[in-house]
C-alpha atoms as a PDB file:
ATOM      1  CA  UNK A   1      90.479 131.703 129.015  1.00  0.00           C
ATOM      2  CA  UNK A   2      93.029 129.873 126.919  1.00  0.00           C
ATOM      3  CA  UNK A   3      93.930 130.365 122.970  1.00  0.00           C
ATOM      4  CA  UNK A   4      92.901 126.939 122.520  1.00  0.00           C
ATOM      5  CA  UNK A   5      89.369 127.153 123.750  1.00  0.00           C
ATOM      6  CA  UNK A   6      88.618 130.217 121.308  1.00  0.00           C
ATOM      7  CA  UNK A   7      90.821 129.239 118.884  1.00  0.00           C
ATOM      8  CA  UNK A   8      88.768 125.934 118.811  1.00  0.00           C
ATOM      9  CA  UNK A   9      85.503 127.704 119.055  1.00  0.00           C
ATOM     10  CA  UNK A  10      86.631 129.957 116.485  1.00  0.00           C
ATOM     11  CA  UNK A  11      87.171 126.657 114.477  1.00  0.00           C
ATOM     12  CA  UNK A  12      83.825 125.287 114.189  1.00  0.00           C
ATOM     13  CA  UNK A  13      82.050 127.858 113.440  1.00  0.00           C
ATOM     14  CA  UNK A  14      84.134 129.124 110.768  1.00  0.00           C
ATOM     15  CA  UNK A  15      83.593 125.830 109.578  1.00  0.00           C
ATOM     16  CA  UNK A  16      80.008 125.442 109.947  1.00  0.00           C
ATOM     17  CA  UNK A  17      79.305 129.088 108.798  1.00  0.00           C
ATOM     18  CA  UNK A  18      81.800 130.068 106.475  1.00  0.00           C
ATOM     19  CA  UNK A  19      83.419 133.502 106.022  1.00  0.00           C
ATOM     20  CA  UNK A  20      81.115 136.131 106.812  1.00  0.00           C
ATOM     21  CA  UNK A  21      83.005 139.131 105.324  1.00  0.00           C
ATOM     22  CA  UNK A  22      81.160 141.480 107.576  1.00  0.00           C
ATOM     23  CA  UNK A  23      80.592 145.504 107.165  1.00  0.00           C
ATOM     24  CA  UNK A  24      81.296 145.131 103.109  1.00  0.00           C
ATOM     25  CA  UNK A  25      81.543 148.922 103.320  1.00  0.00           C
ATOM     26  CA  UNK A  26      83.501 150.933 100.358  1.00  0.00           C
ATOM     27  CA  UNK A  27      84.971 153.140 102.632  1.00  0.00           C
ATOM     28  CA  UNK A  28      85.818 153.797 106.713  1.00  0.00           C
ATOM     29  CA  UNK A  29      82.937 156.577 106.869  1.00  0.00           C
ATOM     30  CA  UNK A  30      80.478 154.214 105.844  1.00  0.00           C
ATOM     31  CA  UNK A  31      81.436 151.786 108.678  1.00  0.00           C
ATOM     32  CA  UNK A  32      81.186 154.311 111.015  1.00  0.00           C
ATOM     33  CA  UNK A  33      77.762 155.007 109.976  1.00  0.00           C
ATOM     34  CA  UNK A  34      76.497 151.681 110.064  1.00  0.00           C
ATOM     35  CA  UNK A  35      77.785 151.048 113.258  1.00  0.00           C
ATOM     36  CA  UNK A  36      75.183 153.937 114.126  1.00  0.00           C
ATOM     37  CA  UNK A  37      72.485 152.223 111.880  1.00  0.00           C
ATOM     38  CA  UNK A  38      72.802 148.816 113.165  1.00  0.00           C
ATOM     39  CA  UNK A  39      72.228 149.887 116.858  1.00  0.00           C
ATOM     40  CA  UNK A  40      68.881 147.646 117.562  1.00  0.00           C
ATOM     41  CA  UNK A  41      68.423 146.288 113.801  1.00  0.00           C
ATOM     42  CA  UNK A  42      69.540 143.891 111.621  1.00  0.00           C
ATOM     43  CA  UNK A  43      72.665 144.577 109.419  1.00  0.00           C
ATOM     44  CA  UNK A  44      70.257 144.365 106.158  1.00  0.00           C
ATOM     45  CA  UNK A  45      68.291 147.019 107.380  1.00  0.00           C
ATOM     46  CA  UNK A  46      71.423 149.407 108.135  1.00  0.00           C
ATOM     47  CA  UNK A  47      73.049 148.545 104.216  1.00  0.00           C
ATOM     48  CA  UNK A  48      69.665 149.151 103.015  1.00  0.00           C
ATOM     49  CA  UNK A  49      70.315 152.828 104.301  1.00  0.00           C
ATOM     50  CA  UNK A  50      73.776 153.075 103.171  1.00  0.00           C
ATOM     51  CA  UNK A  51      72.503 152.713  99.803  1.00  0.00           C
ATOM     52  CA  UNK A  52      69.997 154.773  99.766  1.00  0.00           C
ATOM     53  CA  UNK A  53      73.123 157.440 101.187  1.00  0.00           C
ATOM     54  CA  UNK A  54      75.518 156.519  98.729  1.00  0.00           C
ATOM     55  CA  UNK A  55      72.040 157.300  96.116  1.00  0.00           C
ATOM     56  CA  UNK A  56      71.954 160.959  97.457  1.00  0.00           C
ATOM     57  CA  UNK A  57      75.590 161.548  98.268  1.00  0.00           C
ATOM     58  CA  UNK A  58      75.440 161.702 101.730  1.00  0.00           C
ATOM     59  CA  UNK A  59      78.217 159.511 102.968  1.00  0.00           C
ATOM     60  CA  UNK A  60      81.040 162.169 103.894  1.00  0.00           C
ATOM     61  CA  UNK A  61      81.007 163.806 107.117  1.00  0.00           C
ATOM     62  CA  UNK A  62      80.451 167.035 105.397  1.00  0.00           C
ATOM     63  CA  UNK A  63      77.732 165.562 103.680  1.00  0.00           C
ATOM     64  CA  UNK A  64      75.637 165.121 106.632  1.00  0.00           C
ATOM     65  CA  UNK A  65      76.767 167.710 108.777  1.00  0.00           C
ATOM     66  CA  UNK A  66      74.751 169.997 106.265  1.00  0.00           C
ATOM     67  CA  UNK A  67      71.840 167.797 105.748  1.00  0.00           C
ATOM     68  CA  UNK A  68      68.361 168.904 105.953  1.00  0.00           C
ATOM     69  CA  UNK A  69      66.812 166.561 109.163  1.00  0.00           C
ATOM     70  CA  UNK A  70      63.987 165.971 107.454  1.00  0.00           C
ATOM     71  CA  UNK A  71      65.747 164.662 104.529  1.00  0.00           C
ATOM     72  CA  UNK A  72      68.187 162.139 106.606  1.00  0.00           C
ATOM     73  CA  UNK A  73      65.346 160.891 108.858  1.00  0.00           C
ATOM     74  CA  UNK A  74      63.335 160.049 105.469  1.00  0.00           C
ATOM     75  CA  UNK A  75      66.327 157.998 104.112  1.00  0.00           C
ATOM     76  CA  UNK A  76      66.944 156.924 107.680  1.00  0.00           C
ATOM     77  CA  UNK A  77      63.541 155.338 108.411  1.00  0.00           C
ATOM     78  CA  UNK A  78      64.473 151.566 107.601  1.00  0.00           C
ATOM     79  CA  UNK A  79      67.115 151.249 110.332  1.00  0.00           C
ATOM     80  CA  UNK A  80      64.477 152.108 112.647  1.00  0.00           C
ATOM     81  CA  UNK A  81      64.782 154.357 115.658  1.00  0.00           C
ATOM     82  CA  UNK A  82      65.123 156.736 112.799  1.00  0.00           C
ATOM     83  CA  UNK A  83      64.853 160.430 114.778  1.00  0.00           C
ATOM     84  CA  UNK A  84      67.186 159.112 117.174  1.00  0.00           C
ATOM     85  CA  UNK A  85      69.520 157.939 114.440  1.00  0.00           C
ATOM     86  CA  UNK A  86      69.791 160.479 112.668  1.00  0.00           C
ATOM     87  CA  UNK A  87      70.059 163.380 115.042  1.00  0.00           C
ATOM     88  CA  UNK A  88      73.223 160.642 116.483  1.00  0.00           C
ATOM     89  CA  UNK A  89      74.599 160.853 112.529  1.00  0.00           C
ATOM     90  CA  UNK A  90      74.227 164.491 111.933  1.00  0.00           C
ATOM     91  CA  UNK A  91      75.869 165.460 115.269  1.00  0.00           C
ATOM     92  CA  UNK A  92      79.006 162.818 114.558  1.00  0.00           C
ATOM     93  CA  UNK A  93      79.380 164.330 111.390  1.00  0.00           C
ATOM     94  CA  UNK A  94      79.512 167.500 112.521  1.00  0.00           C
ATOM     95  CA  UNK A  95      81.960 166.556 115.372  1.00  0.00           C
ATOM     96  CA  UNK A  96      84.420 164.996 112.196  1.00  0.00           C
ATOM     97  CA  UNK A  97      84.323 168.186 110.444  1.00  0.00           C
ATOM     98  CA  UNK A  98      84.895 170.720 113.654  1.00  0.00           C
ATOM     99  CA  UNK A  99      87.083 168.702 115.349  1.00  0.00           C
ATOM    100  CA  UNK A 100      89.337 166.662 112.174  1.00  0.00           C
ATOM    101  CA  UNK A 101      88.258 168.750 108.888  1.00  0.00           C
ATOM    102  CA  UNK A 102      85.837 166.097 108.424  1.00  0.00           C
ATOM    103  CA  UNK A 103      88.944 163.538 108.184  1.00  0.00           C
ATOM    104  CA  UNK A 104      88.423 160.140 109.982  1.00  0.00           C
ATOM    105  CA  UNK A 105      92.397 159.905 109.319  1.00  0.00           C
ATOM    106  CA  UNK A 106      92.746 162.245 111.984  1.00  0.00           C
ATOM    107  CA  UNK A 107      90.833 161.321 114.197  1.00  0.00           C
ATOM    108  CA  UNK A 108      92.517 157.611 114.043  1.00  0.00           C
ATOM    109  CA  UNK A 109      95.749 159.014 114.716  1.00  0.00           C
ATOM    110  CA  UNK A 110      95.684 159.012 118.462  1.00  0.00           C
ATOM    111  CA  UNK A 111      96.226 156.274 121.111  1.00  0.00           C
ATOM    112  CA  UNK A 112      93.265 153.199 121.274  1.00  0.00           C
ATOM    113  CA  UNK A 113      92.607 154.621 124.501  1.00  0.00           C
ATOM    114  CA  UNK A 114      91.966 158.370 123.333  1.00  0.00           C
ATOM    115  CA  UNK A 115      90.046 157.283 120.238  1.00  0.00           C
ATOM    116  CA  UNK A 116      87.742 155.256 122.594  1.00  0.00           C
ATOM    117  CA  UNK A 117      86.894 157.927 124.802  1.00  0.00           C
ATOM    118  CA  UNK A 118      86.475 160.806 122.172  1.00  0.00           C
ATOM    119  CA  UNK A 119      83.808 158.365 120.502  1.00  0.00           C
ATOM    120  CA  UNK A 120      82.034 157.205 123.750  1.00  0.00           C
ATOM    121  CA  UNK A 121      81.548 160.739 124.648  1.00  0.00           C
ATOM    122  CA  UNK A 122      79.825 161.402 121.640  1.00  0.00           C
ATOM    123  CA  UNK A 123      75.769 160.207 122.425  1.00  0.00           C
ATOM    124  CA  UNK A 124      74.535 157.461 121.359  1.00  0.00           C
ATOM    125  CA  UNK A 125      77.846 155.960 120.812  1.00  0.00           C
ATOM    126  CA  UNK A 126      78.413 152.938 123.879  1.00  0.00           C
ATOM    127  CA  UNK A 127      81.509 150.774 124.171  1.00  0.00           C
ATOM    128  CA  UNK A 128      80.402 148.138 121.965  1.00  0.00           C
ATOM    129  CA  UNK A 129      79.918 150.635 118.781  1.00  0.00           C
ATOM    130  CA  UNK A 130      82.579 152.266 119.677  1.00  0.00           C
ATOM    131  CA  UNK A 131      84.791 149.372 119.591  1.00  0.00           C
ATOM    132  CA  UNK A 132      83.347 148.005 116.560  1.00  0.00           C
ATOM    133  CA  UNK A 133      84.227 151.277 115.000  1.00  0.00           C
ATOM    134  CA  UNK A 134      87.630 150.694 116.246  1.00  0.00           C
ATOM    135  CA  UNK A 135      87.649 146.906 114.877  1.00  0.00           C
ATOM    136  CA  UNK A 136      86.285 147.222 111.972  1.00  0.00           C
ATOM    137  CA  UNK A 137      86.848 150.980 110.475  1.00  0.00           C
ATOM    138  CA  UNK A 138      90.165 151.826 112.129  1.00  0.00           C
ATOM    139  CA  UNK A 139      91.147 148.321 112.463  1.00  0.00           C
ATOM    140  CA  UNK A 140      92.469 148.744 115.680  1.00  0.00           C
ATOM    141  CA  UNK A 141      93.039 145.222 117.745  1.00  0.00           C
ATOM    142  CA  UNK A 142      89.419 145.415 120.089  1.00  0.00           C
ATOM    143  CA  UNK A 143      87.291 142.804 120.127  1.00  0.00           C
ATOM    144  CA  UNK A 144      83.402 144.226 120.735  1.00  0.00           C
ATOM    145  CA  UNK A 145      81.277 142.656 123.456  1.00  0.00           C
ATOM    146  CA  UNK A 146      77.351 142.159 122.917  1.00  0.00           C
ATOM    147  CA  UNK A 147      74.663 140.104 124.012  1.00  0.00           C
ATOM    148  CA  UNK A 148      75.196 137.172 121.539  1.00  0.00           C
ATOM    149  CA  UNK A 149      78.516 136.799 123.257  1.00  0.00           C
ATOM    150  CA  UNK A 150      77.925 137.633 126.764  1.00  0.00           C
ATOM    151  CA  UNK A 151      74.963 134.598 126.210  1.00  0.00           C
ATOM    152  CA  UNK A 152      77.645 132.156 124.464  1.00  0.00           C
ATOM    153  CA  UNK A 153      80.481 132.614 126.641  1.00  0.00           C
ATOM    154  CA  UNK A 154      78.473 132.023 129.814  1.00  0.00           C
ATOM    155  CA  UNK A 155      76.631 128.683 128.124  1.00  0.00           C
ATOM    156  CA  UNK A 156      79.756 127.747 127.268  1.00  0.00           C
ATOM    157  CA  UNK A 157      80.553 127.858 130.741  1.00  0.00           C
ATOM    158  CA  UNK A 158      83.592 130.383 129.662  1.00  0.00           C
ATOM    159  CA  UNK A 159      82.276 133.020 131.999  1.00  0.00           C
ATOM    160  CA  UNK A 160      80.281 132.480 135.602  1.00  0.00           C
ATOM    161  CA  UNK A 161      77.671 134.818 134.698  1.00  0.00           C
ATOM    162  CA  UNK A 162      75.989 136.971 131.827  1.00  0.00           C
ATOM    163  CA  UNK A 163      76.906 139.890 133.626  1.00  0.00           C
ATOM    164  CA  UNK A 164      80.215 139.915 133.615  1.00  0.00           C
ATOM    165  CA  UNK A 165      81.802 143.595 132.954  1.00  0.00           C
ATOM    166  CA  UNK A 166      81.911 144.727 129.932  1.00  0.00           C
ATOM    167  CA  UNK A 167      86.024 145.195 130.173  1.00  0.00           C
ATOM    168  CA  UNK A 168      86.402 141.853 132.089  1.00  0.00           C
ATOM    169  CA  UNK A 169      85.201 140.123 129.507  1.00  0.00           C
ATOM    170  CA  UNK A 170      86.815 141.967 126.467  1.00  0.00           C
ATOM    171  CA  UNK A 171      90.421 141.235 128.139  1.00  0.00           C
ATOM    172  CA  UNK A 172      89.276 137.810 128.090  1.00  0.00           C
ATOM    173  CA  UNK A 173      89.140 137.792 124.217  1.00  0.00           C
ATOM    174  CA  UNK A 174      92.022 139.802 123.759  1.00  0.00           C
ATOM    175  CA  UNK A 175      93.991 138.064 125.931  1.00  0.00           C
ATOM    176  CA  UNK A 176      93.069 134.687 124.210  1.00  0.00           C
ATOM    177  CA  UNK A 177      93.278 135.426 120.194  1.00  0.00           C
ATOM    178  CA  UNK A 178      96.053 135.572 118.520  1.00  0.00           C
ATOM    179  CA  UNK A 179      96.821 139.422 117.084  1.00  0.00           C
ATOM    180  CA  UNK A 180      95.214 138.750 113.773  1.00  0.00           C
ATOM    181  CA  UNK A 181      92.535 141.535 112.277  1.00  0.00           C
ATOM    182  CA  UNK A 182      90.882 139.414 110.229  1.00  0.00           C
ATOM    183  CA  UNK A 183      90.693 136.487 112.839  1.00  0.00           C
ATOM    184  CA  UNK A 184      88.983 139.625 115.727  1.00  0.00           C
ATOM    185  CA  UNK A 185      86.804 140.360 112.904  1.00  0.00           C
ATOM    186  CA  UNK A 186      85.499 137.520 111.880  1.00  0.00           C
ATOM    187  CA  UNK A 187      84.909 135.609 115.034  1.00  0.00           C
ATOM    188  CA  UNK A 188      82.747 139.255 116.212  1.00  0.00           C
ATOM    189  CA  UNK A 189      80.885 138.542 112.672  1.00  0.00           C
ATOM    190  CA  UNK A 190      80.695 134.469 113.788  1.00  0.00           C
ATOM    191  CA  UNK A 191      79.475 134.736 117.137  1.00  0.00           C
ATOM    192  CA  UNK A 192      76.877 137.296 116.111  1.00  0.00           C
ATOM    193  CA  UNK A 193      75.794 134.683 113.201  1.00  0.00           C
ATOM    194  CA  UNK A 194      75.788 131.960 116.068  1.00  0.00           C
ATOM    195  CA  UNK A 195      73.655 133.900 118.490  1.00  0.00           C
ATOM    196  CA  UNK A 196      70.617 134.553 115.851  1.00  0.00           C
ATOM    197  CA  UNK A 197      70.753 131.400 114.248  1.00  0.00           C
ATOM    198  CA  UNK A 198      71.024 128.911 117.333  1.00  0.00           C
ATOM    199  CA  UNK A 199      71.956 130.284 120.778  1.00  0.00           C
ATOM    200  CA  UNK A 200      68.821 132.537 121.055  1.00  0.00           C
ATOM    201  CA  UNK A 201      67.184 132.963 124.383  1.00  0.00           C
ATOM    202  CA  UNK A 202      65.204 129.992 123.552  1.00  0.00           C
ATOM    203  CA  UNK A 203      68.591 127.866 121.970  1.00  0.00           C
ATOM    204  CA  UNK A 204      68.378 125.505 119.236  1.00  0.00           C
ATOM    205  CA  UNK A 205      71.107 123.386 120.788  1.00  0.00           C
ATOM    206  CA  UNK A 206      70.581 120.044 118.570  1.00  0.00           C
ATOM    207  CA  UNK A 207      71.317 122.505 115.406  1.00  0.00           C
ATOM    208  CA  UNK A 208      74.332 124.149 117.194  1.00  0.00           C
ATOM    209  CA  UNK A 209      77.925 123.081 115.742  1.00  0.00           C
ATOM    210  CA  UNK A 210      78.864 123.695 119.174  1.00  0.00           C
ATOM    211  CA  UNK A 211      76.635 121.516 120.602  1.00  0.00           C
ATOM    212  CA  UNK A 212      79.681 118.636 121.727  1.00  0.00           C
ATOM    213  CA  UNK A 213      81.683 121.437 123.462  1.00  0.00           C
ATOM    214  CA  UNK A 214      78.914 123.292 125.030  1.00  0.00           C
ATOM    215  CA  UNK A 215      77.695 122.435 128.779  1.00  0.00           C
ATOM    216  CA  UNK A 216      74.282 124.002 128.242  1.00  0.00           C
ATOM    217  CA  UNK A 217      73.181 121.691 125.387  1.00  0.00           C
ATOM    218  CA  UNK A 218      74.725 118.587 127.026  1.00  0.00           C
ATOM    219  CA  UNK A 219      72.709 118.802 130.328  1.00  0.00           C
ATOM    220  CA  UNK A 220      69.097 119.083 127.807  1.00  0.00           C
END
């Protein structure tokens, strides 16, 4: 995959959608946790939360390694999934404070690779929130895969197929953007944007401002 063809793609839709400015978190911790509240829900839903966190001072690691479950599942609730969520929170929080002092500094401080797998062996953390985590809290150069883009790519005809692993297609946007943070994070926020507003499983291609470079909507 060439520069170009991202870069192009990249292009129009910053055009069409504007700057997203995605994750306005104050702080790295509350990334981290909405990558966790996001999981299967809308990013609205997962701020909500963070609010409602910041409210009762739970958004330090020490914070909700002592929470009452009750409590956190309560506050949890509009993420959905909640239980799941925030048995996955409490037990990352408490993993933070064992294992850094509760500093997310620390646990930063090692190589891409090392930070990758500490935070995919934690459960309920999968490559994609892990590198979002990465991306967007340690800004670390990683460029998350999802659905939205595994379905644009391959309509695109970027990729052969939908299925395409995980780390295949990753190198393929690494190796194709330039090595720009804010260019990684935005295009993530873009495509997302692009998936739920157009290229849904049923496409709106006539809408799409990639409609003239995209194969799929051309043979409609």
């Amino acid at each position: 995959m060439r520069s170009t063809d991202l870069m192009m793609i990249y292009e129009v839709l910053s055009n069409h959608f504007g700057a997203q400015g995605w994750w306005p978190a104050e702080t790295r911790f509350d990334i981290v946790v909405g990558a966790i509240l996001t999981q299967r829900t809308i990013w609205r839903n997962a701020a909500r939360v963070i609010k409602d966190l910041k409210r009762e001072k739970l958004t330090t690691p020490n914070a909700l390694a002592n929470v009452d479950p009750d409590r956190l599942e309560a506050l949890v609730r509009p993420a959905g999934f909640y239980r799941q969520k925030t048995q996955r929170l409490i037990e990352l929080a408490r993993f933070i404070v064992e294992k850094y002092g509760g500093s997310l500094e620390r646990l930063f401080e090692g190589s891409v690779e090392d930070i990758r797998g500490v935070l995919t062996s934690l459960k309920g953390i999968g490559l994609e929130t892990a590198d979002s985590i990465l991306l967007y809290a340690a800004d670390i150069l990683v460029f998350p895969i999802d659905t939205y883009t595994r379905r644009i790519c391959h309509r695109l005809e970027l990729i052969s197929s939908e299925d395409m692993a995980y780390e295949a297609l990753k190198e393929l946007f690494e190796g194709g953007l330039p090595s720009d943070l804010r260019i990684y994070k935005e295009f993530r926020a873009l495509l997302v944007r692009l998936g739920k507003t157009y290229c849904r499983p049923r496409p709106l291609c006539r809408k799409c401002p990639l409609r003239e470079l995209c194969y799929f909507a051309q043979r409609l």
